[in-house]
PDB file of N, CA and C in Angstrom:
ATOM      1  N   UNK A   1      -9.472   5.472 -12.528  1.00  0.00           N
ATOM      2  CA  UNK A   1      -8.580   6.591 -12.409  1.00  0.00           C
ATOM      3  C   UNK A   1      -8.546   7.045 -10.949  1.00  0.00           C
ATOM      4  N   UNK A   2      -7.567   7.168 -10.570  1.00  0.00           N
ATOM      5  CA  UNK A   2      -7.073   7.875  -9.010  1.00  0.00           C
ATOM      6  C   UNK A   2      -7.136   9.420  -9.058  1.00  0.00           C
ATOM      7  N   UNK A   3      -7.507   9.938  -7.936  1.00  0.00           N
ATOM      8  CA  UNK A   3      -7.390  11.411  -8.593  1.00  0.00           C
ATOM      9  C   UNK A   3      -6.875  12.024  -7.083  1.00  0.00           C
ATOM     10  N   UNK A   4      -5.928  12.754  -6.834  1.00  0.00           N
ATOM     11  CA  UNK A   4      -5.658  13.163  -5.247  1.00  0.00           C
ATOM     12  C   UNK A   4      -6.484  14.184  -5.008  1.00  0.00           C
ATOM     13  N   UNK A   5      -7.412  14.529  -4.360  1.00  0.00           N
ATOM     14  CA  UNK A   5      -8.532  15.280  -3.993  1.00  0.00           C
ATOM     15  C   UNK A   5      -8.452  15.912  -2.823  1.00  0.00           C
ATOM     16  N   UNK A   6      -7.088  16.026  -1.337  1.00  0.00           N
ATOM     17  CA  UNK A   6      -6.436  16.515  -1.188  1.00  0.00           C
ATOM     18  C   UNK A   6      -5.551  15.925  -0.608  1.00  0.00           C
ATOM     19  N   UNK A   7      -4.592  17.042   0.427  1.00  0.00           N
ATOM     20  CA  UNK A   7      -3.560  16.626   1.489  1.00  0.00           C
ATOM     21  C   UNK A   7      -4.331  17.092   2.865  1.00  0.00           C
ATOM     22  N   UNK A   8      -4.179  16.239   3.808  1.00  0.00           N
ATOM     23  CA  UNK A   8      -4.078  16.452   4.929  1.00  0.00           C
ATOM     24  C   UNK A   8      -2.852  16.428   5.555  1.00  0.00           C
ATOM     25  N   UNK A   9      -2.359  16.885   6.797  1.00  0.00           N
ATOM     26  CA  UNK A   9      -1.585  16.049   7.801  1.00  0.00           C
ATOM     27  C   UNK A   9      -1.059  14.840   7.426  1.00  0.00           C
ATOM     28  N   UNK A  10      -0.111  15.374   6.189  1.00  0.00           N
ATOM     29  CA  UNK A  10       0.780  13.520   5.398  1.00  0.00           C
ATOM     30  C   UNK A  10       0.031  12.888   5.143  1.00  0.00           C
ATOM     31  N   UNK A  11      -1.351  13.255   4.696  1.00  0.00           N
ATOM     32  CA  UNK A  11      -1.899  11.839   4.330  1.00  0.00           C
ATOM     33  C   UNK A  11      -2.980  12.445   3.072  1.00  0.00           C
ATOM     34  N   UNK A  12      -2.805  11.568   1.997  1.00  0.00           N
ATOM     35  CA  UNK A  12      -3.379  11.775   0.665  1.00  0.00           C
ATOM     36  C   UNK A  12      -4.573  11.227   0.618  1.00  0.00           C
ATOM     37  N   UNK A  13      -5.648  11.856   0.347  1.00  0.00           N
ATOM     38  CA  UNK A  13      -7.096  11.829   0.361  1.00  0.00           C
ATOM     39  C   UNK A  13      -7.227  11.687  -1.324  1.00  0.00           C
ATOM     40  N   UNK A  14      -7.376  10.243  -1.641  1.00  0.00           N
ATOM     41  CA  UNK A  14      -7.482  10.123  -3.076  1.00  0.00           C
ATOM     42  C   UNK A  14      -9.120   9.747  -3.463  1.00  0.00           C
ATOM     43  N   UNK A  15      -9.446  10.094  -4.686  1.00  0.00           N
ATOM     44  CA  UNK A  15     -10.980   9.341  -5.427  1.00  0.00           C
ATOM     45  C   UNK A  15     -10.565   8.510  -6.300  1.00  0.00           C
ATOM     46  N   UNK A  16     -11.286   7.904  -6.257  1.00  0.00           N
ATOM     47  CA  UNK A  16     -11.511   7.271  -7.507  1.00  0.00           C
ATOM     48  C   UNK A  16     -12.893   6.283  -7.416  1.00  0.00           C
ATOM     49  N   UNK A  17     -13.152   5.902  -8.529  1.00  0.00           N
ATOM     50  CA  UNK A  17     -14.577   5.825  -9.243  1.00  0.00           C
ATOM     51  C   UNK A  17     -15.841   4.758  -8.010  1.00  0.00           C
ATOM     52  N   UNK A  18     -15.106   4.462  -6.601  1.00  0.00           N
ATOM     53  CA  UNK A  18     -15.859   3.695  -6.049  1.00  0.00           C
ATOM     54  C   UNK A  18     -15.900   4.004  -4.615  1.00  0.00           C
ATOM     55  N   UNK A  19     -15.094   5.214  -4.689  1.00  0.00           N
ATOM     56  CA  UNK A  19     -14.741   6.152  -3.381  1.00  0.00           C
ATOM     57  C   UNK A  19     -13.796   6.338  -3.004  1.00  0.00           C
ATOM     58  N   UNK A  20     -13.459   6.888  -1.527  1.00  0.00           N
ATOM     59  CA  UNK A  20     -11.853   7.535  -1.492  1.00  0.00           C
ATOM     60  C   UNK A  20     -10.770   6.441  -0.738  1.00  0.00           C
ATOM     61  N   UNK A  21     -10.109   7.114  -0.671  1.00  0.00           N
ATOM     62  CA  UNK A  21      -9.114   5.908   0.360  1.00  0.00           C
ATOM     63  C   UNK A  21      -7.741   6.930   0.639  1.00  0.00           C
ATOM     64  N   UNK A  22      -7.318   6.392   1.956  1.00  0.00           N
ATOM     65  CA  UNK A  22      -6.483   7.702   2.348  1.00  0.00           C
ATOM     66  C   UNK A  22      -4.920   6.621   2.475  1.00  0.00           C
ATOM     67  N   UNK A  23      -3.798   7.451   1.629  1.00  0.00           N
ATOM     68  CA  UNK A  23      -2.289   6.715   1.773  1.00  0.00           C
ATOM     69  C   UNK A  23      -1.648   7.898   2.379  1.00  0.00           C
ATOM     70  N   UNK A  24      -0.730   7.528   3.185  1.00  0.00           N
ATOM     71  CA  UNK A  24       0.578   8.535   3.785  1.00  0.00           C
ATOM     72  C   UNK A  24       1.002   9.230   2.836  1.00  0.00           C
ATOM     73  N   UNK A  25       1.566  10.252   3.168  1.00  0.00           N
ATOM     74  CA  UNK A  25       2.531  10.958   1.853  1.00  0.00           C
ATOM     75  C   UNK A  25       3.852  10.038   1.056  1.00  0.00           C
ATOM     76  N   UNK A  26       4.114   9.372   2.439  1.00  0.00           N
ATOM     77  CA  UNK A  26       5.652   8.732   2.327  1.00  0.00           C
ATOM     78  C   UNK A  26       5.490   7.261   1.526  1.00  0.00           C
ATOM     79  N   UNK A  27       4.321   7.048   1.015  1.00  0.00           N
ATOM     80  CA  UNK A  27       4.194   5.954  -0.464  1.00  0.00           C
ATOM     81  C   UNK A  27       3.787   6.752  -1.276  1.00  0.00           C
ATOM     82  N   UNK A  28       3.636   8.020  -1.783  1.00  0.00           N
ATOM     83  CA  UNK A  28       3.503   8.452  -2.659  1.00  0.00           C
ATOM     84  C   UNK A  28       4.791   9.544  -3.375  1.00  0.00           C
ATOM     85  N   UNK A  29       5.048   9.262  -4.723  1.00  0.00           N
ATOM     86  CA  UNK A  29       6.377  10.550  -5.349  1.00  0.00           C
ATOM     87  C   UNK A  29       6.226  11.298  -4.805  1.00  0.00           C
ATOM     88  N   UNK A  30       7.195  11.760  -4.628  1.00  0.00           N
ATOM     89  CA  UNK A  30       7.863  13.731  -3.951  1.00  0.00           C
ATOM     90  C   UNK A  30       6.899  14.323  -4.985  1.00  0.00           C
ATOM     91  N   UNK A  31       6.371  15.850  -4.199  1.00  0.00           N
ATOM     92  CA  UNK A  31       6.011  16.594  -5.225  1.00  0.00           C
ATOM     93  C   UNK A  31       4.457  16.338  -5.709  1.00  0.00           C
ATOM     94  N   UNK A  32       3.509  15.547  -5.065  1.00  0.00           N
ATOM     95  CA  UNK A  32       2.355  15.074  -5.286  1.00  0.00           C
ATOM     96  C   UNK A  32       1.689  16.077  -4.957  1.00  0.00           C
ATOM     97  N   UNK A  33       0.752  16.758  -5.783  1.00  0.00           N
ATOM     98  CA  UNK A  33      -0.361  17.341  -5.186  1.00  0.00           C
ATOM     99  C   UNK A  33      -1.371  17.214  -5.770  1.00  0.00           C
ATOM    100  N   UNK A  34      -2.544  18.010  -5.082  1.00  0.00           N
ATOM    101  CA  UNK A  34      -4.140  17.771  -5.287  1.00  0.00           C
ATOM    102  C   UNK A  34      -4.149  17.939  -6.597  1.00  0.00           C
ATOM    103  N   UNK A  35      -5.090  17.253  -7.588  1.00  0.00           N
ATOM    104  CA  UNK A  35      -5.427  17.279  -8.533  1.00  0.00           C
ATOM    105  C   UNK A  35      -4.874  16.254  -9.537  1.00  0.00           C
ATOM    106  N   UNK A  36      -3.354  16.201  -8.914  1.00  0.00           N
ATOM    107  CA  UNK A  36      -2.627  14.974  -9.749  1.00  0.00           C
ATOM    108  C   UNK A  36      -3.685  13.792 -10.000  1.00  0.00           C
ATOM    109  N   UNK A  37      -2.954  12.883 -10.919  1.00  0.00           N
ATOM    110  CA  UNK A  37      -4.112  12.198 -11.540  1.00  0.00           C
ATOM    111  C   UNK A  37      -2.478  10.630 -11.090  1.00  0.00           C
ATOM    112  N   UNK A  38      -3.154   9.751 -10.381  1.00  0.00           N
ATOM    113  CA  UNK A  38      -2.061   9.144 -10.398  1.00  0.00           C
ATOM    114  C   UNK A  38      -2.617   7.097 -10.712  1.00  0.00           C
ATOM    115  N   UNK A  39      -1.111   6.634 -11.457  1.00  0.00           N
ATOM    116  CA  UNK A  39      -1.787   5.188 -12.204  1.00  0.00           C
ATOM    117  C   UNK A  39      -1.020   4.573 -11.152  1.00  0.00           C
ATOM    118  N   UNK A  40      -1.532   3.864 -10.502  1.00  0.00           N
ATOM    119  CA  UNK A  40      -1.192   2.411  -9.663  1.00  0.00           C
ATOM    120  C   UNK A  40      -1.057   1.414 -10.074  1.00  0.00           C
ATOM    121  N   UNK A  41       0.188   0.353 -10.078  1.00  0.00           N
ATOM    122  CA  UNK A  41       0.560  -1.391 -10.087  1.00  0.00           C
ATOM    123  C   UNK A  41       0.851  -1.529  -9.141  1.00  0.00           C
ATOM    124  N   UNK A  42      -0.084  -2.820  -8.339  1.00  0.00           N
ATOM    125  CA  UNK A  42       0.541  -3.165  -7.168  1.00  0.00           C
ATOM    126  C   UNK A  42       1.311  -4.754  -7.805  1.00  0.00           C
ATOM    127  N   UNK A  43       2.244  -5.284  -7.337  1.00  0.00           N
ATOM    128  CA  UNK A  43       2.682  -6.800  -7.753  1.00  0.00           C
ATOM    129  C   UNK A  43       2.972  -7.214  -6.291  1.00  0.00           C
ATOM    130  N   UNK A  44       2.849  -8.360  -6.637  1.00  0.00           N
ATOM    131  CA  UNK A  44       2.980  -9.468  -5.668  1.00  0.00           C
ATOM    132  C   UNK A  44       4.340  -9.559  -5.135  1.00  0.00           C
ATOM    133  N   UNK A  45       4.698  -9.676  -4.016  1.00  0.00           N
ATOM    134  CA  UNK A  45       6.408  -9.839  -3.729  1.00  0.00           C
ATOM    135  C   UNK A  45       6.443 -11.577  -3.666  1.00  0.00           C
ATOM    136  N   UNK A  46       6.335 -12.443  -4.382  1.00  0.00           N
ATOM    137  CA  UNK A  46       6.969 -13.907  -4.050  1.00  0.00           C
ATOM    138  C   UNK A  46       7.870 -14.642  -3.820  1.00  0.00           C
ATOM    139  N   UNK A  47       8.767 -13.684  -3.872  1.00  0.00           N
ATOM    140  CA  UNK A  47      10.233 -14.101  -2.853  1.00  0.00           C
ATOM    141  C   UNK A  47      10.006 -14.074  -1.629  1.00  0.00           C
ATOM    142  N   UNK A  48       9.513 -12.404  -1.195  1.00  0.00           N
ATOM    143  CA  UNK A  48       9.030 -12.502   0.278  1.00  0.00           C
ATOM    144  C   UNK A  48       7.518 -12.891   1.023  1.00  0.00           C
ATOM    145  N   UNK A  49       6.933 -13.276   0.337  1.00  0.00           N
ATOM    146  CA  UNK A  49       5.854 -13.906   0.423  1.00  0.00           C
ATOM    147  C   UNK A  49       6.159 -15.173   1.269  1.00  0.00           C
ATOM    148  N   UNK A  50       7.293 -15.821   0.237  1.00  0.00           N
ATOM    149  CA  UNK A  50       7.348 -17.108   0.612  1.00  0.00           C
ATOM    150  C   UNK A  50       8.092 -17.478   1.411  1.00  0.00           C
ATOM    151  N   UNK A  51       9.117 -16.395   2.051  1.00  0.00           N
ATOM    152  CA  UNK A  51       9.821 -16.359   3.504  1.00  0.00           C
ATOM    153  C   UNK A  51       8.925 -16.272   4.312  1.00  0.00           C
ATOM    154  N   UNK A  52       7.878 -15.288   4.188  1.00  0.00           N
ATOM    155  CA  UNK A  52       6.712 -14.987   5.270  1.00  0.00           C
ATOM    156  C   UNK A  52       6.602 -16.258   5.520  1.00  0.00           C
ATOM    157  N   UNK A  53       6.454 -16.944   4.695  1.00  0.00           N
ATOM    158  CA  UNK A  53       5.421 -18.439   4.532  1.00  0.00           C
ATOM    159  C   UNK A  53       5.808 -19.294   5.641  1.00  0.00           C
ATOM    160  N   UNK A  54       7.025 -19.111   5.056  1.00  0.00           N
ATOM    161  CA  UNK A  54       8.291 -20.285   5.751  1.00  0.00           C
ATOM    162  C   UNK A  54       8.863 -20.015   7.221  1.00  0.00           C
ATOM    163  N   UNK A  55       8.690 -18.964   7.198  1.00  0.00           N
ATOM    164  CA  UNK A  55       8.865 -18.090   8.996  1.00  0.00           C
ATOM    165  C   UNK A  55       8.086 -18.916   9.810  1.00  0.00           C
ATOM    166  N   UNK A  56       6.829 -18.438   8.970  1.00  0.00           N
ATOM    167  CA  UNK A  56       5.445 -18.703  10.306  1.00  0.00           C
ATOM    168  C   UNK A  56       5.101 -20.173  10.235  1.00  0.00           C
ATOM    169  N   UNK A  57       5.845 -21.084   8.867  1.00  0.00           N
ATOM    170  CA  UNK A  57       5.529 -22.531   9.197  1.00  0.00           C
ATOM    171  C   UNK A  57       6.265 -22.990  10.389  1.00  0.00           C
ATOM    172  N   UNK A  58       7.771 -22.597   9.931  1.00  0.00           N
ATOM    173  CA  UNK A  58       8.518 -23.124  11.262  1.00  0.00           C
ATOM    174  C   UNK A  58       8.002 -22.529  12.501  1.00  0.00           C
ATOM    175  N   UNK A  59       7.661 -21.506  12.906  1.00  0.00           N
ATOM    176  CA  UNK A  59       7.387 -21.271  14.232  1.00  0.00           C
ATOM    177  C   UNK A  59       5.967 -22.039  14.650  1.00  0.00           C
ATOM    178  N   UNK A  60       4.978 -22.319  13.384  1.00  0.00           N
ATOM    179  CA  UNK A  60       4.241 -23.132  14.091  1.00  0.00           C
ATOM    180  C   UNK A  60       4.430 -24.612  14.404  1.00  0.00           C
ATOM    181  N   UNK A  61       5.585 -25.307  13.566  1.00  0.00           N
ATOM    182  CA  UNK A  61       5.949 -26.054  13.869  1.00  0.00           C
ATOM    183  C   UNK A  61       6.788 -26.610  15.062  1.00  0.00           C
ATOM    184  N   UNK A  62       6.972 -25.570  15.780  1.00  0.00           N
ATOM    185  CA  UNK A  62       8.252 -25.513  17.159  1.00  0.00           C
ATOM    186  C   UNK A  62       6.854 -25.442  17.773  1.00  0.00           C
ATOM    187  N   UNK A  63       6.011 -24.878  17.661  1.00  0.00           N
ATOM    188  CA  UNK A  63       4.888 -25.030  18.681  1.00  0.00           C
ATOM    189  C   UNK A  63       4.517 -26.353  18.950  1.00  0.00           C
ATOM    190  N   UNK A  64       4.170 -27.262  18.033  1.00  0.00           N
ATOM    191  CA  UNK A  64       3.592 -28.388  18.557  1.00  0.00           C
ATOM    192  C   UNK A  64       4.653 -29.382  18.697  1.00  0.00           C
ATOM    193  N   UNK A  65       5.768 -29.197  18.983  1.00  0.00           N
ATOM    194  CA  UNK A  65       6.502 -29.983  19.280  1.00  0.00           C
ATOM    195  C   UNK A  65       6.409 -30.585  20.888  1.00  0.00           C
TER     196      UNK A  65
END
């Protein structure tokens, strides 16, 4: 469980069960405050993953040319 424990200066001071970790305001819903209790999914982007992929192959590939 996430728990927002406070606000600073745009930035959300969250707990949860293994310690805190601090996110900007501006990834979190409008309207967030201390005490909220908030559920996280992160997913994988593999569309852009695999552009990343493909970016940095070709540019390393122009390198050893």
């Amino acid at each position: 469980m996430f728990v927002v424990d406070r606000i600073e200066n745009e930035i959300a001071v969250i707990e949860w069960e293994k310690g805190m970790i601090q996110l900007p305001l501006t990834l979190l819903p409008e309207g967030i405050m201390e005490g909220d209790l908030l559920k996280i999914d992160i997913i994988i982007d593999k569309e852009s993953t695999k552009g990343c992929r493909e970016t940095v192959e070709e540019k390393a590939n122009r390198l050893w040319e």
